[in-house]
N, C-alpha and C. Protein backbone atom coordinates (compact mmCIF):
# COMPACT_ATOMS: atom_id res chain seq x y z
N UNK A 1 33.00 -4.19 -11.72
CA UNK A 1 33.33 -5.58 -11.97
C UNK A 1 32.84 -5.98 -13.36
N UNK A 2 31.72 -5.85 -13.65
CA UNK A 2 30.91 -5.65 -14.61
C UNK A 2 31.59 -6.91 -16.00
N UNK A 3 31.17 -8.13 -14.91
CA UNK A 3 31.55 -9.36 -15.76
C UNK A 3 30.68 -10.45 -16.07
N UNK A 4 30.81 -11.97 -16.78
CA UNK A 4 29.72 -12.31 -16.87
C UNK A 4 30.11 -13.69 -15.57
N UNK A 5 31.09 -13.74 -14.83
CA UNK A 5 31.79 -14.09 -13.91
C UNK A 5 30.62 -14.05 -12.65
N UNK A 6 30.30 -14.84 -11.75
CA UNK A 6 29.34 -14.20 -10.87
C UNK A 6 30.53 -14.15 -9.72
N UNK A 7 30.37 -12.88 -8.54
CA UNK A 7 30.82 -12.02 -7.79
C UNK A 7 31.00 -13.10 -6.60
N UNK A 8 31.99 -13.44 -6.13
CA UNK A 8 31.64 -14.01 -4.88
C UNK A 8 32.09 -13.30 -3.60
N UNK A 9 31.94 -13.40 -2.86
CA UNK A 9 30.76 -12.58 -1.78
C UNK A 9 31.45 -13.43 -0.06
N UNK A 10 32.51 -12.85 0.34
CA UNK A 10 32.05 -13.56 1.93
C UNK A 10 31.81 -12.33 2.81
N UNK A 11 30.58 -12.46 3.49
CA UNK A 11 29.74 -12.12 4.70
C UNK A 11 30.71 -12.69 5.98
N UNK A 12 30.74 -11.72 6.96
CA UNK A 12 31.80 -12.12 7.76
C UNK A 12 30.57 -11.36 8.80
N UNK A 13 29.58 -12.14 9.61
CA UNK A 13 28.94 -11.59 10.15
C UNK A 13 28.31 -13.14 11.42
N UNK A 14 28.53 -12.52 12.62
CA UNK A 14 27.54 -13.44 14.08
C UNK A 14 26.65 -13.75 14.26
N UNK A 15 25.72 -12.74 13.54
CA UNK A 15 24.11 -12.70 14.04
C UNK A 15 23.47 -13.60 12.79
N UNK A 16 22.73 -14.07 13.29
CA UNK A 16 22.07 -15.21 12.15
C UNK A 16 21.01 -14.57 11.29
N UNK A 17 20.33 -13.89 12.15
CA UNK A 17 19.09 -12.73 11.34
C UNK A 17 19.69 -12.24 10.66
N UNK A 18 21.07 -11.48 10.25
CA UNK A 18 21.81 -10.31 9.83
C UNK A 18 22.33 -11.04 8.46
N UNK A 19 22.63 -12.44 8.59
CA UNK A 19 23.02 -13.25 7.24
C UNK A 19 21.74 -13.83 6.69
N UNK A 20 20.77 -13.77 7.51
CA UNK A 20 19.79 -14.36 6.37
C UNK A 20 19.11 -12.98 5.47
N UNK A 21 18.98 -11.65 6.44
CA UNK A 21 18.73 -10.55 5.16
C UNK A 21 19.85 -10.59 4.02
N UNK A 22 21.10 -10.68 4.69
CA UNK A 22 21.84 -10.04 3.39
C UNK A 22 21.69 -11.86 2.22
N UNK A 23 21.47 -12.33 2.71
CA UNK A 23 21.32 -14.00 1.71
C UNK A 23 19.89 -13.48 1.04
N UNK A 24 19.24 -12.99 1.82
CA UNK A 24 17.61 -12.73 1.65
C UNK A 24 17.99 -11.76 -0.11
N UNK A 25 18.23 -10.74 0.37
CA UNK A 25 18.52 -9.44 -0.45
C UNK A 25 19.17 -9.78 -1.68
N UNK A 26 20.68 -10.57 -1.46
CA UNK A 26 21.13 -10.96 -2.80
C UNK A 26 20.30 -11.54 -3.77
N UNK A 27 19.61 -12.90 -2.83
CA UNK A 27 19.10 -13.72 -4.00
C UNK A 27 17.85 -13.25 -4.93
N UNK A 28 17.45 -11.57 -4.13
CA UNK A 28 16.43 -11.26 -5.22
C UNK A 28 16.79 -10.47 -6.19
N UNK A 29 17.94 -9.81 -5.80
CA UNK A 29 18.87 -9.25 -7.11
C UNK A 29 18.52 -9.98 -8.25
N UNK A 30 19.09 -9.31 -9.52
CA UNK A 30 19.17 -9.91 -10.70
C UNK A 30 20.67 -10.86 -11.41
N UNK A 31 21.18 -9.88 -10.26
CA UNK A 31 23.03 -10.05 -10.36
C UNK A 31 22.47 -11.18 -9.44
N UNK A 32 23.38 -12.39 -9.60
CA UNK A 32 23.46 -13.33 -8.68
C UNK A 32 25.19 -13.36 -8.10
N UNK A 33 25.34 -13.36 -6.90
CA UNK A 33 26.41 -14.00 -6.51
C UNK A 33 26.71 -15.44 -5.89
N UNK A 34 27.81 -15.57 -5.70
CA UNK A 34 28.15 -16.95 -4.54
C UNK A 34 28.50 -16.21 -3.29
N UNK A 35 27.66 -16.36 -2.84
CA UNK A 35 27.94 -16.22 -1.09
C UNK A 35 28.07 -17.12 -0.08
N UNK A 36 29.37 -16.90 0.49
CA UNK A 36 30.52 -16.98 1.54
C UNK A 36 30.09 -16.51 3.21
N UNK A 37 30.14 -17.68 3.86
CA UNK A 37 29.92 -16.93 5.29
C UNK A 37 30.84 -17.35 6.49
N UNK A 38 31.44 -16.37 6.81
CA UNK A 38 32.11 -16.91 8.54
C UNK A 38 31.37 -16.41 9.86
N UNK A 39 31.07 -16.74 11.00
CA UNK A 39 30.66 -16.54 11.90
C UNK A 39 31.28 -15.64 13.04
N UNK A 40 32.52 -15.60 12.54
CA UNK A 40 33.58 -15.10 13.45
C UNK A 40 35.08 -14.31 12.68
N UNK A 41 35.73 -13.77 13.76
CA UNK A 41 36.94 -13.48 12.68
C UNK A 41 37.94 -14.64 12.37
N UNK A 42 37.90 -15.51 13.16
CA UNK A 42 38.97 -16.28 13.34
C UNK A 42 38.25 -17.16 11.62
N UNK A 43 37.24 -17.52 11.81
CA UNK A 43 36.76 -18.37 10.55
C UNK A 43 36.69 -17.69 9.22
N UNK A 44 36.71 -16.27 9.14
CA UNK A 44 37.02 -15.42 8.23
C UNK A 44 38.42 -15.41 7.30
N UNK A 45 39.41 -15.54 8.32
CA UNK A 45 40.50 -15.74 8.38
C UNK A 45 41.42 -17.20 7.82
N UNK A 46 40.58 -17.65 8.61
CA UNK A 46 40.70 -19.57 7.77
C UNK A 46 40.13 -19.56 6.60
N UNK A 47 39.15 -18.55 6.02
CA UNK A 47 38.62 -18.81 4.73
C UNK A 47 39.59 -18.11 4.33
N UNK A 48 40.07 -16.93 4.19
CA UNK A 48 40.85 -15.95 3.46
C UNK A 48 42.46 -16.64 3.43
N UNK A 49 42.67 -17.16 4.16
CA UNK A 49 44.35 -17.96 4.30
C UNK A 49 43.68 -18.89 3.86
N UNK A 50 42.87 -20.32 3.48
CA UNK A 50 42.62 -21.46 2.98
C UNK A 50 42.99 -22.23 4.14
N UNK A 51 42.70 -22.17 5.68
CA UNK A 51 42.98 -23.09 6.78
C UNK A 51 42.00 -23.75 6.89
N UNK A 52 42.25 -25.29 7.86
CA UNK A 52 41.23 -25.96 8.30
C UNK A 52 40.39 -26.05 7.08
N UNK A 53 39.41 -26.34 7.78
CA UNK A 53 37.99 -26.93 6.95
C UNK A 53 38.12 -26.06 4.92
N UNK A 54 38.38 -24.74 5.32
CA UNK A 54 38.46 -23.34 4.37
C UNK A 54 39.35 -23.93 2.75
N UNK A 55 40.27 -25.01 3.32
CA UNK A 55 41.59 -25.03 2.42
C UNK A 55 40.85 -25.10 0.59
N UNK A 56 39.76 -25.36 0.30
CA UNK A 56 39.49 -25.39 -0.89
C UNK A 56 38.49 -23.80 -1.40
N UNK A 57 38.32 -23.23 0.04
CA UNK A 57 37.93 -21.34 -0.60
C UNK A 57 38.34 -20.81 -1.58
N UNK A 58 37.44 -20.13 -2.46
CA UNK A 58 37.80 -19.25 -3.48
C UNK A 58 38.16 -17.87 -2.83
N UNK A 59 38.98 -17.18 -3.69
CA UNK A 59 39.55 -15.82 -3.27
C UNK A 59 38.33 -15.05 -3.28
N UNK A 60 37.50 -14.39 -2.57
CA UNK A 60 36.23 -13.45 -2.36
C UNK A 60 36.61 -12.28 -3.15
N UNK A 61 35.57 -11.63 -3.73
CA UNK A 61 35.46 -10.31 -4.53
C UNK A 61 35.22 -9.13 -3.91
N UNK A 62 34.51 -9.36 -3.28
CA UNK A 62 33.81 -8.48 -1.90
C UNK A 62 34.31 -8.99 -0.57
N UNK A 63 34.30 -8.29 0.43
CA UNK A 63 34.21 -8.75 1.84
C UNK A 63 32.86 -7.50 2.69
N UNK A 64 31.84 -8.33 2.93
CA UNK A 64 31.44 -7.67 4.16
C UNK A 64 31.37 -7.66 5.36
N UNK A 65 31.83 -7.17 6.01
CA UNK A 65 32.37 -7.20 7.38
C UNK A 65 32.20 -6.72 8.67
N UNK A 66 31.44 -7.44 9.29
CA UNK A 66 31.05 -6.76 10.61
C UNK A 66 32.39 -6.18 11.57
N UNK A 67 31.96 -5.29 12.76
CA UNK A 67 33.23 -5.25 13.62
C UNK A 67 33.07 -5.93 14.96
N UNK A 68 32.06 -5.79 15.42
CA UNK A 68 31.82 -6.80 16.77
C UNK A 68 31.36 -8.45 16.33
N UNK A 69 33.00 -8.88 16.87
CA UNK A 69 32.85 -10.46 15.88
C UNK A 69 33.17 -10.95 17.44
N UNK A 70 33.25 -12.53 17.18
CA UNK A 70 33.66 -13.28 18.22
C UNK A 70 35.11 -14.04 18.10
N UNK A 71 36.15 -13.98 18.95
CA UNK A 71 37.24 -14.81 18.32
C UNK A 71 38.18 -14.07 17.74
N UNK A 72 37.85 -12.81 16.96
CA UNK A 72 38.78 -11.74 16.51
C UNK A 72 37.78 -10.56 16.05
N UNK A 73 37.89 -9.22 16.61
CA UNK A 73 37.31 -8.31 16.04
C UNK A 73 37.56 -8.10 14.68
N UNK A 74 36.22 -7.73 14.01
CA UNK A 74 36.34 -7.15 12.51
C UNK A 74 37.79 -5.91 12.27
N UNK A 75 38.44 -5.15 12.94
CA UNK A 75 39.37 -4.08 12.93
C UNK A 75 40.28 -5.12 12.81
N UNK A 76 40.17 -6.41 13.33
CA UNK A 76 42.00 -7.26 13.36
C UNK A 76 41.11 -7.78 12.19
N UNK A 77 40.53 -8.54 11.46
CA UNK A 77 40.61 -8.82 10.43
C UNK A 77 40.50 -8.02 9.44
N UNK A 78 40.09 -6.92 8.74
CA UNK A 78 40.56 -6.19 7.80
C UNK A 78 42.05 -5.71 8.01
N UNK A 79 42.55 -5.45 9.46
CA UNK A 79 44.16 -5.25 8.92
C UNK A 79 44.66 -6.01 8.57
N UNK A 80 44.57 -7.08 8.91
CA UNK A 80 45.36 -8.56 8.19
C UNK A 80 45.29 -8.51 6.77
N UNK A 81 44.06 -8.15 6.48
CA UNK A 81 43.74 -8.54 4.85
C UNK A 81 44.47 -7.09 4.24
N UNK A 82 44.13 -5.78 4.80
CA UNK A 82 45.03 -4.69 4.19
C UNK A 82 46.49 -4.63 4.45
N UNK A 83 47.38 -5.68 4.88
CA UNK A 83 48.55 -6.08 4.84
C UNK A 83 49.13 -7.70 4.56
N UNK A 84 48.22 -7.95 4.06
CA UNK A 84 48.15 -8.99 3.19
C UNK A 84 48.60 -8.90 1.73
N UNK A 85 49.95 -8.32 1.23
CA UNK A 85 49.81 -8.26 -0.36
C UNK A 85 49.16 -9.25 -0.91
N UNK A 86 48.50 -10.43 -1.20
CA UNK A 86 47.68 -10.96 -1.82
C UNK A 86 46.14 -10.92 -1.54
N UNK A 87 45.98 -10.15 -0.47
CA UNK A 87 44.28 -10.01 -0.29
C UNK A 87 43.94 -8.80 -0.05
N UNK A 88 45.04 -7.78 0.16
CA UNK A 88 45.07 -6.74 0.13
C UNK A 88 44.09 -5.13 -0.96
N UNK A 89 44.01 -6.01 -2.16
CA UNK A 89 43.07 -5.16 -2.98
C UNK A 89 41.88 -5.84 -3.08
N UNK A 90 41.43 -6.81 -2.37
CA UNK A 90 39.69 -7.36 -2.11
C UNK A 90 39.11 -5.83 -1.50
N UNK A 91 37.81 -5.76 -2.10
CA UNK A 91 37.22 -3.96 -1.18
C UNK A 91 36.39 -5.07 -0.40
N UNK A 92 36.31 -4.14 1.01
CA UNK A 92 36.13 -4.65 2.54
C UNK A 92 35.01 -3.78 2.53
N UNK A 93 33.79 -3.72 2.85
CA UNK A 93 32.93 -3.19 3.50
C UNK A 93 32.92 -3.32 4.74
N UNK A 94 32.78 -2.48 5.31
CA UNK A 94 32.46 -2.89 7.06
C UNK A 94 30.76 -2.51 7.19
N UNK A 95 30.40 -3.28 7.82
CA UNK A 95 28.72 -3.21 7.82
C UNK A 95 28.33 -3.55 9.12
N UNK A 96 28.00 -2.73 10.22
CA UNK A 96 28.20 -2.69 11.01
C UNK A 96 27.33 -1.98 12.00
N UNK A 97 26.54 -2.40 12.84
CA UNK A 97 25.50 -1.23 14.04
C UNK A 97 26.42 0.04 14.54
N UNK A 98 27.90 -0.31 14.61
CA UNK A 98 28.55 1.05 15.18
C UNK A 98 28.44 2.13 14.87
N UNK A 99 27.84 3.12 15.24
CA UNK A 99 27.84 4.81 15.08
C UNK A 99 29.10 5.52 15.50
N UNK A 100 29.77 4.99 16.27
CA UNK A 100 30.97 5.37 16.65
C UNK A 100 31.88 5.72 15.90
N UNK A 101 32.56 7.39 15.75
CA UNK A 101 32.94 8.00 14.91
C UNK A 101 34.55 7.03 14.75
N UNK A 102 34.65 6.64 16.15
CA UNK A 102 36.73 6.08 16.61
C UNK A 102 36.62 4.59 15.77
N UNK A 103 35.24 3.94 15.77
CA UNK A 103 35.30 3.06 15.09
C UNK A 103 35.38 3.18 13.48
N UNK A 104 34.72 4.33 12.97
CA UNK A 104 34.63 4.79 11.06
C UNK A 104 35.85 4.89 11.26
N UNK A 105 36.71 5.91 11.75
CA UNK A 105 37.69 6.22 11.87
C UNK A 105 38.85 5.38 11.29
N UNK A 106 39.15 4.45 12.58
CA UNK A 106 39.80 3.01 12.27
C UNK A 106 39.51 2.06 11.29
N UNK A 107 38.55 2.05 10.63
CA UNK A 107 38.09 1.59 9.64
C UNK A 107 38.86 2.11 8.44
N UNK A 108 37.99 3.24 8.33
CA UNK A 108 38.81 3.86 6.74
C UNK A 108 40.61 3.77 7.08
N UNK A 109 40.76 3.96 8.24
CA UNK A 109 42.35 4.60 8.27
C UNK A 109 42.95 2.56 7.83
N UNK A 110 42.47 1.81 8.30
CA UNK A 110 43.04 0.31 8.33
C UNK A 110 42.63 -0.11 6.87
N UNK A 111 42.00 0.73 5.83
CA UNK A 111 41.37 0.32 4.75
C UNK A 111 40.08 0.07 3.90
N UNK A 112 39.30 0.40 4.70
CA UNK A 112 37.92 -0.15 4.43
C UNK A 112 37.53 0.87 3.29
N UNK A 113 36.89 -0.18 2.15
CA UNK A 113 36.54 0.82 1.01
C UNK A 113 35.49 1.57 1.22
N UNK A 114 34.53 1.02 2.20
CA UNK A 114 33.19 1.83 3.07
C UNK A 114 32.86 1.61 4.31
N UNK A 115 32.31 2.07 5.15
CA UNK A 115 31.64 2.32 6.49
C UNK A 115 30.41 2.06 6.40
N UNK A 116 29.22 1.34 6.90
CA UNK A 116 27.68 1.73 6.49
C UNK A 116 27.37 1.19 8.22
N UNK A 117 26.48 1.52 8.40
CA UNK A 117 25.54 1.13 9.69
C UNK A 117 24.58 0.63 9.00
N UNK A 118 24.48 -0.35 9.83
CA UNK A 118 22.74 -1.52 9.34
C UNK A 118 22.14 -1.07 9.91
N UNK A 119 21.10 -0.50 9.13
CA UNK A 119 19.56 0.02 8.94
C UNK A 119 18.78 -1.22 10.13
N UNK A 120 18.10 -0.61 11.06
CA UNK A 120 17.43 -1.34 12.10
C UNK A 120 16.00 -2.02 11.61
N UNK A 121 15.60 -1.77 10.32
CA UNK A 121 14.38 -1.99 9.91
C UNK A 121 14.96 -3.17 8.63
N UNK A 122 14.05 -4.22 8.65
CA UNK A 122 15.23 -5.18 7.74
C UNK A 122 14.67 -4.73 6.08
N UNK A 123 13.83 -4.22 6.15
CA UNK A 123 13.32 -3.94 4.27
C UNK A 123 14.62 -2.99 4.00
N UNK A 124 15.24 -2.09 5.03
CA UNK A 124 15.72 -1.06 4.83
C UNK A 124 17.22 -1.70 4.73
N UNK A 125 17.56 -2.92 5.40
CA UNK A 125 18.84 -3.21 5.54
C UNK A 125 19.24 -4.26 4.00
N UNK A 126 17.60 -4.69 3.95
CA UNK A 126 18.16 -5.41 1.88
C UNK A 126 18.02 -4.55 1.24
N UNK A 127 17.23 -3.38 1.02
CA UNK A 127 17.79 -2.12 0.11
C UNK A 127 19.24 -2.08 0.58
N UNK A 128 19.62 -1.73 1.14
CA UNK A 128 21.21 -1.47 1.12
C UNK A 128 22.08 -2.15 0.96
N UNK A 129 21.77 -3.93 1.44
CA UNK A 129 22.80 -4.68 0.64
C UNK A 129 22.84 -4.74 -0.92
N UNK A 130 20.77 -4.60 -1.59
CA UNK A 130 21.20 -4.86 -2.85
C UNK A 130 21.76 -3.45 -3.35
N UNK A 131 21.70 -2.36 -2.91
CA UNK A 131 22.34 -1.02 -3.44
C UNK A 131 23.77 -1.53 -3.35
N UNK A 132 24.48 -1.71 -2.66
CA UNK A 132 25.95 -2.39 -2.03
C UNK A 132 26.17 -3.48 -3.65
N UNK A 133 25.46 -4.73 -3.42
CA UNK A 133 25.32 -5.19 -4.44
C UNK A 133 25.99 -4.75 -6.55
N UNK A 134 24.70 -3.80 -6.23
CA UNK A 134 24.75 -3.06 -7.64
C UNK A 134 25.83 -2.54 -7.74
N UNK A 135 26.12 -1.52 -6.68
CA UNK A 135 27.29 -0.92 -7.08
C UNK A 135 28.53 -1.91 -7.22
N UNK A 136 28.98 -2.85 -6.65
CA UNK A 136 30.14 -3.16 -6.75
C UNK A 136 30.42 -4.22 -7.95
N UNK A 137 28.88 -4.59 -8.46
CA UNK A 137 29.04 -5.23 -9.97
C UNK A 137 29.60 -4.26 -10.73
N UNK A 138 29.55 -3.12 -10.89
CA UNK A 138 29.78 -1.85 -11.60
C UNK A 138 31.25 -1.68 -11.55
N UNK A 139 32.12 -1.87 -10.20
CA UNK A 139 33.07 -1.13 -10.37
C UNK A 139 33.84 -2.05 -10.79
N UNK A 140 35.10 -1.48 -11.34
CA UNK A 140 35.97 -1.85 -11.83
C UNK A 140 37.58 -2.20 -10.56
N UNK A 141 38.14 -3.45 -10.97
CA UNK A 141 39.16 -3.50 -10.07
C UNK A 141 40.73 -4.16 -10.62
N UNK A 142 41.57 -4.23 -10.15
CA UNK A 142 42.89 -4.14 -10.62
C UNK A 142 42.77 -5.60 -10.53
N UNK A 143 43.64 -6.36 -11.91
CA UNK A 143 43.57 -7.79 -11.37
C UNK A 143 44.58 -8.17 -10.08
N UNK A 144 43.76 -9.19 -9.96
CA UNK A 144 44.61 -10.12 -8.39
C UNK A 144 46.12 -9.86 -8.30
């Protein structure tokens, strides 16, 4: 990405502990982003279409994305967005407790630019958002 633009960021995650590490983790970065949160898929979805409450959302740079959501599983919302020609080249992380190979599986095959399991220890789970972080200031992406 590697702009002077700051990254914005929606967290598509249930658990309240699980958004305050990754809020935790960003804000000690050096990179700052704007971070974005839905609780569910369905509110994910209203942010990414501009529905309801959402209608003034910015287009997200990132998506991180749980799969056990409430309202719509994380697997129905990244296909939406990977058949979405306009939201379609956002990179999707899925970030996620699943070990389940059928779940990576469906993941990469529906699009996901990565797979990660959250680290059960939380020092271990903001190392990995800000690693997540770093890297995706770095990469480079096709415009909108």
């Amino acid at each position: 990405m590697l702009t002077q633009e700051r990254m914005k960021v929606l967290v598509v995650e249930d658990s309240e502990d699980d958004r305050l590490i990754v809020e935790r983790a960003m804000r000690k970065s050096e990179f700052k982003c704007d971070l974005y949160f839905a609780e569910d898929g369905e509110e994910a979805q209203d942010f990414l279409y501009r529905r309801g409450k959402h209608t003034e959302s910015p287009r997200p740079d990132l998506i991180l994305l749980d799969l056990k959501l409430p309202k719509a599983s994380g697997l129905e919302v990244l296909a939406n967005i990977k058949e979405d020609d306009k939201l379609r080249r956002i990179p999707v992380i899925v970030l996620t407790n699943s070990t389940r190979e059928e779940d990576m599986a469906r993941a990469y095959d529906s699009g996901a630019a990565s797979y990660m399991t959250k680290p059960v220890d939380s020092k271990d789970f903001e190392r990995l958002i800000q690693t997540v972080q770093e890297y995706w200031r770095i990469a480079r992406f096709p415009a909108a």
